[in-house]
Protein backbone atom coordinates (compact mmCIF):
# COMPACT_ATOMS: atom_id res chain seq x y z
CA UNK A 1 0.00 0.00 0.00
CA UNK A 2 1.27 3.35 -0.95
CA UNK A 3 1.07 5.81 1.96
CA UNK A 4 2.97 8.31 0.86
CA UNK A 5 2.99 8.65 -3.08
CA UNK A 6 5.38 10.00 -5.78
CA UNK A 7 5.03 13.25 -6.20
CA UNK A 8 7.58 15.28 -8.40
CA UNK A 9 8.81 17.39 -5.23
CA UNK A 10 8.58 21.21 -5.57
CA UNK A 11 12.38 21.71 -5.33
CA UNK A 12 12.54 20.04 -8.83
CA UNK A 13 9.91 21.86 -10.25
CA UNK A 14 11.54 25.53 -9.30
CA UNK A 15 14.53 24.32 -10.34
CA UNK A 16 13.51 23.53 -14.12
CA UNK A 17 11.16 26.97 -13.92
CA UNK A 18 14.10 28.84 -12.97
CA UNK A 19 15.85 27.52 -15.54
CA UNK A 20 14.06 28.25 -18.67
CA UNK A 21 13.38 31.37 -17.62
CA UNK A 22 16.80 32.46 -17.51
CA UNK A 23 17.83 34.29 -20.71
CA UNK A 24 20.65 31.81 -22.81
CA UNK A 25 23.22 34.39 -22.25
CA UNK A 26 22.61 34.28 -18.69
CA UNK A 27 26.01 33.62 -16.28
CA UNK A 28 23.91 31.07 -14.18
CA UNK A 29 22.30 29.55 -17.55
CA UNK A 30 24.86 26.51 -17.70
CA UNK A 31 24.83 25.77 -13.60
CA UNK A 32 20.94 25.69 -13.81
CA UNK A 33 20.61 23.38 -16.84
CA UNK A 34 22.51 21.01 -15.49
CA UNK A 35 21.49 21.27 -12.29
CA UNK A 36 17.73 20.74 -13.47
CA UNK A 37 18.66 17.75 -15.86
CA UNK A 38 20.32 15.92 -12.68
CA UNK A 39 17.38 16.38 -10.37
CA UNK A 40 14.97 15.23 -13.24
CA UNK A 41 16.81 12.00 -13.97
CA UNK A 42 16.60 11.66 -9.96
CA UNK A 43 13.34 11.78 -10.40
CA UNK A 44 12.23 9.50 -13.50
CA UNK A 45 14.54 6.37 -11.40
CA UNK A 46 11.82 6.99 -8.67
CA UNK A 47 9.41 6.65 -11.33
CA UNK A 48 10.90 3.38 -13.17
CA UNK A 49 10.79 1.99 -9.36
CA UNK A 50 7.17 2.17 -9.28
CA UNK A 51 6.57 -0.41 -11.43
CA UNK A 52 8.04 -3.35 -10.08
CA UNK A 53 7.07 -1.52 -6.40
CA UNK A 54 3.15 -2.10 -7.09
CA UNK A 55 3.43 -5.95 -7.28
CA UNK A 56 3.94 -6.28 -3.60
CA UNK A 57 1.10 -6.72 -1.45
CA UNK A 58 -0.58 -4.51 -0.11
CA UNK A 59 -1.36 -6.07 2.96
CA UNK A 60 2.02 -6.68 3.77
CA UNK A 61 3.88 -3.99 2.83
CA UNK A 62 3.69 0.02 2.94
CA UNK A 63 5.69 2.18 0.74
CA UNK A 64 6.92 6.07 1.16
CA UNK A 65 8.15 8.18 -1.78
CA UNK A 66 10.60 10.85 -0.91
CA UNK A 67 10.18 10.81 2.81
CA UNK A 68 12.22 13.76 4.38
CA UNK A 69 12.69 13.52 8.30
CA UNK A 70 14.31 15.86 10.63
CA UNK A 71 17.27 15.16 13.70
CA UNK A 72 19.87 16.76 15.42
CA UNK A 73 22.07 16.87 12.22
CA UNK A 74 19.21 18.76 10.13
CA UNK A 75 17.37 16.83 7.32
CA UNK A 76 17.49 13.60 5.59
CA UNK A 77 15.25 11.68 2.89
CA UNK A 78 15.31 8.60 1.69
CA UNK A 79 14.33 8.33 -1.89
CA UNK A 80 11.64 4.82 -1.03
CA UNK A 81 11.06 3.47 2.53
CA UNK A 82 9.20 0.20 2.66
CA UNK A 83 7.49 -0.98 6.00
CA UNK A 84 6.70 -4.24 6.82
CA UNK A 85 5.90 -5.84 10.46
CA UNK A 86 9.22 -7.97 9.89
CA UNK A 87 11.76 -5.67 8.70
CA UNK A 88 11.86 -1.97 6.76
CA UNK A 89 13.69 -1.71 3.65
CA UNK A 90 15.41 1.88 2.34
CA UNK A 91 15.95 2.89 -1.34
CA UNK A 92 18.34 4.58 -2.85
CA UNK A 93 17.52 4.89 -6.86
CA UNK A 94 20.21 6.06 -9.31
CA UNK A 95 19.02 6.99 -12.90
CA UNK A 96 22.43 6.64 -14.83
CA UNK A 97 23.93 5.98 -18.27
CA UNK A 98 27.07 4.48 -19.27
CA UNK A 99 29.01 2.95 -16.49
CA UNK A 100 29.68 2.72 -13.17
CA UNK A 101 32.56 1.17 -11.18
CA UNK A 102 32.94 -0.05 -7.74
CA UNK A 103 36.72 0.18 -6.89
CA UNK A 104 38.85 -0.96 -4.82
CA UNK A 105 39.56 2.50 -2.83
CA UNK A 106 35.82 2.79 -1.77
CA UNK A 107 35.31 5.20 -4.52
CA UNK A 108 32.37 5.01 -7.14
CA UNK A 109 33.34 6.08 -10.78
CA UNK A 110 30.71 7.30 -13.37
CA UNK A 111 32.37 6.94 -17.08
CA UNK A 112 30.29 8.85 -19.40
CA UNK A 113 31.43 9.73 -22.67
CA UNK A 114 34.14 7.85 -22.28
CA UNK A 115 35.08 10.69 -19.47
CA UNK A 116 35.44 9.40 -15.61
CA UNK A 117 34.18 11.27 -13.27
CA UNK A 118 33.57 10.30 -9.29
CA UNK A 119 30.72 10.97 -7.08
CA UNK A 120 29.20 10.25 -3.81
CA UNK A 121 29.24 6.13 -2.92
CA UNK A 122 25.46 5.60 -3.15
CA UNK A 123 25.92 2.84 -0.47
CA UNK A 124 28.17 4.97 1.92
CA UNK A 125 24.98 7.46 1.48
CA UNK A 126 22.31 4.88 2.35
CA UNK A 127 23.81 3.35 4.84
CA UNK A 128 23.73 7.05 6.81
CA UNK A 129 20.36 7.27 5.79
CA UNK A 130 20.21 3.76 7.34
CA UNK A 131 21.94 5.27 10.98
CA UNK A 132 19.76 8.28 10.96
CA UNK A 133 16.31 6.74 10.46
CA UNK A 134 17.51 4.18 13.36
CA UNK A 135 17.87 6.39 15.54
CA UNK A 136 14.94 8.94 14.73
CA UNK A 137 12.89 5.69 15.63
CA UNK A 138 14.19 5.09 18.73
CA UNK A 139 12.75 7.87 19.85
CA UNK A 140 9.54 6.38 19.96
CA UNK A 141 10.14 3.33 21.66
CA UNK A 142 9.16 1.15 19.30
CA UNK A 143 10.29 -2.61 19.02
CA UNK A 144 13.58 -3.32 17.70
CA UNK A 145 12.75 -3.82 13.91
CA UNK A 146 15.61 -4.70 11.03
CA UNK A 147 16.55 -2.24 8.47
CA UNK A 148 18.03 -3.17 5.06
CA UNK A 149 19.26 -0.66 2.65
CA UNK A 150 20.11 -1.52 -1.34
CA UNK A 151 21.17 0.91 -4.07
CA UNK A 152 19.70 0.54 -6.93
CA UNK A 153 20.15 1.60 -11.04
CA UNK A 154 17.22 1.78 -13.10
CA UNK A 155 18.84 2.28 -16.42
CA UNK A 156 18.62 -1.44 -17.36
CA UNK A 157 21.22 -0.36 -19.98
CA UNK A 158 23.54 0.68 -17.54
CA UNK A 159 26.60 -1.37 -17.15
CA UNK A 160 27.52 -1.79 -13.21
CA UNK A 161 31.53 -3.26 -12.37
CA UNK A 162 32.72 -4.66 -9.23
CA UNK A 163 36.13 -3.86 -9.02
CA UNK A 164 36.13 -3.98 -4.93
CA UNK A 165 37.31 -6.54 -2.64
CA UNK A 166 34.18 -6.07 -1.16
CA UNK A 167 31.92 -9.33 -1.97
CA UNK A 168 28.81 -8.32 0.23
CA UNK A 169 28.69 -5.11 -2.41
CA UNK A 170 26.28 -7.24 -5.51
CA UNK A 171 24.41 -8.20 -2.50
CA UNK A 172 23.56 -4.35 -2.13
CA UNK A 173 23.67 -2.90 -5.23
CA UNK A 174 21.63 -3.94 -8.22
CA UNK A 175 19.60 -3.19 -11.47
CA UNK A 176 16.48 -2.50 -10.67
CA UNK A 177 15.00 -6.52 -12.51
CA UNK A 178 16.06 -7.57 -9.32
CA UNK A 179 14.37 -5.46 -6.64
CA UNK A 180 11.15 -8.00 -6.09
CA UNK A 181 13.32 -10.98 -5.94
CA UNK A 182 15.55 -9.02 -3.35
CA UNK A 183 12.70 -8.06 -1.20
CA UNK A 184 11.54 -11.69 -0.98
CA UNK A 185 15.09 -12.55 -0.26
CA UNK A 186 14.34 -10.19 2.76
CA UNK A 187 11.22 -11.71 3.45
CA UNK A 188 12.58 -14.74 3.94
CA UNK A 189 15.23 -13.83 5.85
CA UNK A 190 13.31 -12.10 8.31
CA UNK A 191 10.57 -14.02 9.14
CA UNK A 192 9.43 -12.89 12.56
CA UNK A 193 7.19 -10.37 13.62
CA UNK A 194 8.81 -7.21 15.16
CA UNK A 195 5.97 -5.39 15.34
CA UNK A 196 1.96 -5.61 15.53
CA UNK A 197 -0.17 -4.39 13.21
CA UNK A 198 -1.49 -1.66 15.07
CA UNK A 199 2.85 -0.59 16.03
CA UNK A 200 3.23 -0.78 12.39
CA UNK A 201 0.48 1.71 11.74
CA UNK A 202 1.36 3.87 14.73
CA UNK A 203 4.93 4.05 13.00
CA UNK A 204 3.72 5.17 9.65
CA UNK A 205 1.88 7.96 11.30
CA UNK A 206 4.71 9.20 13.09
CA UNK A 207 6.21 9.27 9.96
CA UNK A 208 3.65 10.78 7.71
CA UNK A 209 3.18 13.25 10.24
CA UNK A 210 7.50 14.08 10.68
CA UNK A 211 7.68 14.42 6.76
CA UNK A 212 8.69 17.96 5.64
CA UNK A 213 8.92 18.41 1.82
CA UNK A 214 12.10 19.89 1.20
CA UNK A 215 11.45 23.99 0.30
CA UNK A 216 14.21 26.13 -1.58
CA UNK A 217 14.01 29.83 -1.89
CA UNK A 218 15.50 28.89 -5.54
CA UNK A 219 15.83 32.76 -6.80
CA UNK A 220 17.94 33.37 -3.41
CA UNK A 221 19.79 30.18 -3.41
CA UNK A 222 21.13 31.07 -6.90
CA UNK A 223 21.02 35.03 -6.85
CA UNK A 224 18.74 35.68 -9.44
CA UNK A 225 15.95 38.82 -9.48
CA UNK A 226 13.02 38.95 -10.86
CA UNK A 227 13.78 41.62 -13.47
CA UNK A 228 16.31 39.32 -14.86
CA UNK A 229 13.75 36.60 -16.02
CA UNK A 230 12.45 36.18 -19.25
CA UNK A 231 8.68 37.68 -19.04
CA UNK A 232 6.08 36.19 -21.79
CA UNK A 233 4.34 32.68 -22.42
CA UNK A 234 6.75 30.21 -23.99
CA UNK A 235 5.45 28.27 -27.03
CA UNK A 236 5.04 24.72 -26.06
CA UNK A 237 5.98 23.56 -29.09
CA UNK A 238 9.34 24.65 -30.28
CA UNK A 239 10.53 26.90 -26.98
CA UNK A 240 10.40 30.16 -28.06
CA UNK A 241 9.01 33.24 -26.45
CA UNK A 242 6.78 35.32 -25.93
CA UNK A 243 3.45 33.95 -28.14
CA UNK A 244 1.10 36.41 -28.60
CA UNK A 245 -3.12 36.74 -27.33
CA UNK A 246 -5.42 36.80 -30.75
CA UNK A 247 -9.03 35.63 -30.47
CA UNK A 248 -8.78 34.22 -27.29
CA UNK A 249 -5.87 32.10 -28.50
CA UNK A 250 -2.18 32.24 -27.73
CA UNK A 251 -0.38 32.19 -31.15
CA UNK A 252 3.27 31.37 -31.56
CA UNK A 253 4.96 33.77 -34.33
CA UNK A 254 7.84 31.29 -34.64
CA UNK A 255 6.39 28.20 -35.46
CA UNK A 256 2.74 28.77 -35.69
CA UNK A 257 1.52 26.77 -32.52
CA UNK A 258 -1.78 27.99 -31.65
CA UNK A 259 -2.94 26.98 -28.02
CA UNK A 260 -5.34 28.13 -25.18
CA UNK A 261 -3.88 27.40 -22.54
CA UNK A 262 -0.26 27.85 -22.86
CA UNK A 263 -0.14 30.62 -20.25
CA UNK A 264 -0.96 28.06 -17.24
CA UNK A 265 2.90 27.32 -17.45
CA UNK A 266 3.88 31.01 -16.80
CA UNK A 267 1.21 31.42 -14.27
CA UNK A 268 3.06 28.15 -12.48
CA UNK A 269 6.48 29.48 -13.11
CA UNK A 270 5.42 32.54 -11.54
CA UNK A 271 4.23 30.76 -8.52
CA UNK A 272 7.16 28.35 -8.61
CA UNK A 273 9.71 31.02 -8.06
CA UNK A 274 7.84 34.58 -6.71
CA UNK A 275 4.83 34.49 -5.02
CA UNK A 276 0.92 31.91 -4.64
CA UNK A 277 -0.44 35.28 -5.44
CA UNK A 278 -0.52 37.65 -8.73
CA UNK A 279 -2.48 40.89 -9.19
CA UNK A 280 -3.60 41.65 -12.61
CA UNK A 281 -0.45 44.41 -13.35
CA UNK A 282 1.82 41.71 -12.16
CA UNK A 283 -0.08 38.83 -14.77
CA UNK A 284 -0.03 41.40 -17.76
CA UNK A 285 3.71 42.06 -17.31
CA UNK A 286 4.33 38.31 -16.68
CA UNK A 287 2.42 36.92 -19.85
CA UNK A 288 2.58 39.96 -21.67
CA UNK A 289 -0.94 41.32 -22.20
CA UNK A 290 -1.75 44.67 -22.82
CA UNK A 291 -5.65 44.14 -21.58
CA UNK A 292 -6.83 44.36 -18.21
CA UNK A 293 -9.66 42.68 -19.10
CA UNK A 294 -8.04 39.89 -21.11
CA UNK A 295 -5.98 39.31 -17.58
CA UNK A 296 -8.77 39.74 -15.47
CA UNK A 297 -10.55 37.07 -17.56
CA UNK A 298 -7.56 34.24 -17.65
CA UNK A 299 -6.99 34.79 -13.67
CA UNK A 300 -10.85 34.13 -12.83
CA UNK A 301 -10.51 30.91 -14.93
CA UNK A 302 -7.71 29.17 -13.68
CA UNK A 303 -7.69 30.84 -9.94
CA UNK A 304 -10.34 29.33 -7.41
CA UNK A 305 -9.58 31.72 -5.22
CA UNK A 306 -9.16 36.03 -5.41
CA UNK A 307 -8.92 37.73 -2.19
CA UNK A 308 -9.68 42.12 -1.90
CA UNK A 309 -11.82 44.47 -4.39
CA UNK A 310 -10.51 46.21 -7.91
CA UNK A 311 -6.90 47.35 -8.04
CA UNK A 312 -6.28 45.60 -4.99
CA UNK A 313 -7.70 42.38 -5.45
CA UNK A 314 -5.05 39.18 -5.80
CA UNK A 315 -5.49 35.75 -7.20
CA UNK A 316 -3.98 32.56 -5.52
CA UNK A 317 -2.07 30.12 -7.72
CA UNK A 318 -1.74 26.25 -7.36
CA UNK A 319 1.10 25.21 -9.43
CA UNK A 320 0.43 21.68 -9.28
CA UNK A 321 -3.22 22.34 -10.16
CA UNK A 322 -1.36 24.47 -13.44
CA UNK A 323 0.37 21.79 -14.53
CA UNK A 324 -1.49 18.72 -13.65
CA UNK A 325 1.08 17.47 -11.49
């Protein structure tokens, strides 16, 4: 049973709005592309995990997407937590291409392009994870309960090497064709009941209700003002800006796109990375619009809420609502 589902985390989403709002000559331009491309491939190995994921049972097992906790060192999430009464199982997804190596000094090697380049061991990473949660349990007295931890790739074209003396290190990192069998291997490992049903549901509320989505001031994090964005509705078709209002229709002068509701995504961008609320000046600069009424009119319809009385009146945005997320 899914308790917590995957939801593309609003960190990810300010990043990419951020991004393509930038003009291309823009110093931070680069940083934010790749930055955004990273945290997007992050994401889509949580995704490819969700497959194989909804074969287990539902009666036996719980499963939390992206849970962020809070201890005495700050913040940690685990990218999947599964609960069962017999043991709890952490996730750590990697969405790579290429290769990666295991070697022999504890270091993990990505070789892309036929360029090497090394980066964080994903097991040294979930085996913290692994401490942390441990102890931000204990807290609540519960049972003593086991805790595995595997890393796993979800490119199934990846190619993974084991160039460690470490044997036990296949046992915890694997492609992601072998994440059911795994859990049964876990299963049958740990065959005893640690906890009852009714601890088991008293932990997942604790966590549910410890879980704080991560939040990023992204314009302050990277030093980037407003009046540096690019203002307009960008065609959804070939990327260019701004389209233009005609007839009630937003009309791409590059490639000819017509659409109605292109203007959803600035509205959500605008949300993303200023403010849940836009007046009508603010909308016309954003999108572009020379009409007040035109404004007025696009704001009632995709706003459910407007809060004071003619020049002072605001509209709430939901950028998940925006995009359909």
């Amino acid at each position: 049973m899914i308790i917590q589902p995957l939801i593309i985390p609003k960190y990810i989403l300010q990043t990419e709005a951020l991004e393509r709002r930038l003009p291309p000559y823009h110093p931070k331009k680069g940083i934010l592309e790749n930055k955004a491309r990273s945290l997007r491939a992050g994401y889509n190995g949580e995704l490819a995990l969700d497959f194989p994921l909804s074969f287990l049972l539902d009666e036996q097992y719980l499963i939390f997407y992206y849970l962020r906790l809070s201890d005495a060192s700050g913040s940690f999430q685990m990218d999947t937590l599964i609960l069962s009464t017999n043991f709890m199982l952490i996730i750590e997804a990697k969405n790579m291409k290429d290769h990666v190596i295991y070697n022999d000094m504890g270091q993990t090697i990505r070789i892309e392009n036929e360029k090497e380049q090394a980066y964080t061991n994903p097991v040294d990473q979930v085996n913290l994870q692994h401490l942390r949660l441990l102890r931000w349990i204990r807290q609540f007295k519960f049972p003593t309960i086991p805790i595995e931890k595997i890393v796993v790739y979800t490119n199934p074209k990846m190619l993974l090497k084991n160039q460690s003396n470490d044997k036990s290190l296949s046992e915890k990192v694997m492609h992601k064709e072998k994440i059911l069998s795994k859990i049964d291997e876990f299963a049958a490992t740990h065959t005893s009941k640690c906890l009852t049903e009714n601890q088991l549901m008293e932990l997942s509320y604790q966590l549910t209700s410890a879980h704080t989505p991560k939040e990023e001031k992204v314009m302050e994090k990277y030093d980037v003002y407003f009046e540096e964005l690019r203002k307009g509705v960008i065609c959804p078709k070939c990327k260019s800006m701004p389209m233009r209002w005609h007839k009630a229709k937003w009309f791409c002068e590059h490639c000819h796109k017509v659409s109605k509701t292109a203007h959803k995504h600035a509205l959500s961008d605008y949300a993303l990375l200023i403010s849940d609320y836009i007046n009508n000046r603010q909308a016309r600069e954003l999108l572009q619009l020379e009409s007040l009424y035109v404004a007025k009119r696009l704001l009632q319809k995709e706003c459910v809420e407007q809060f004071g009385v003619k020049s002072g009146r605001k509209y709430k945005l939901d950028f998940r609502k925006l995009l359909n997320e």
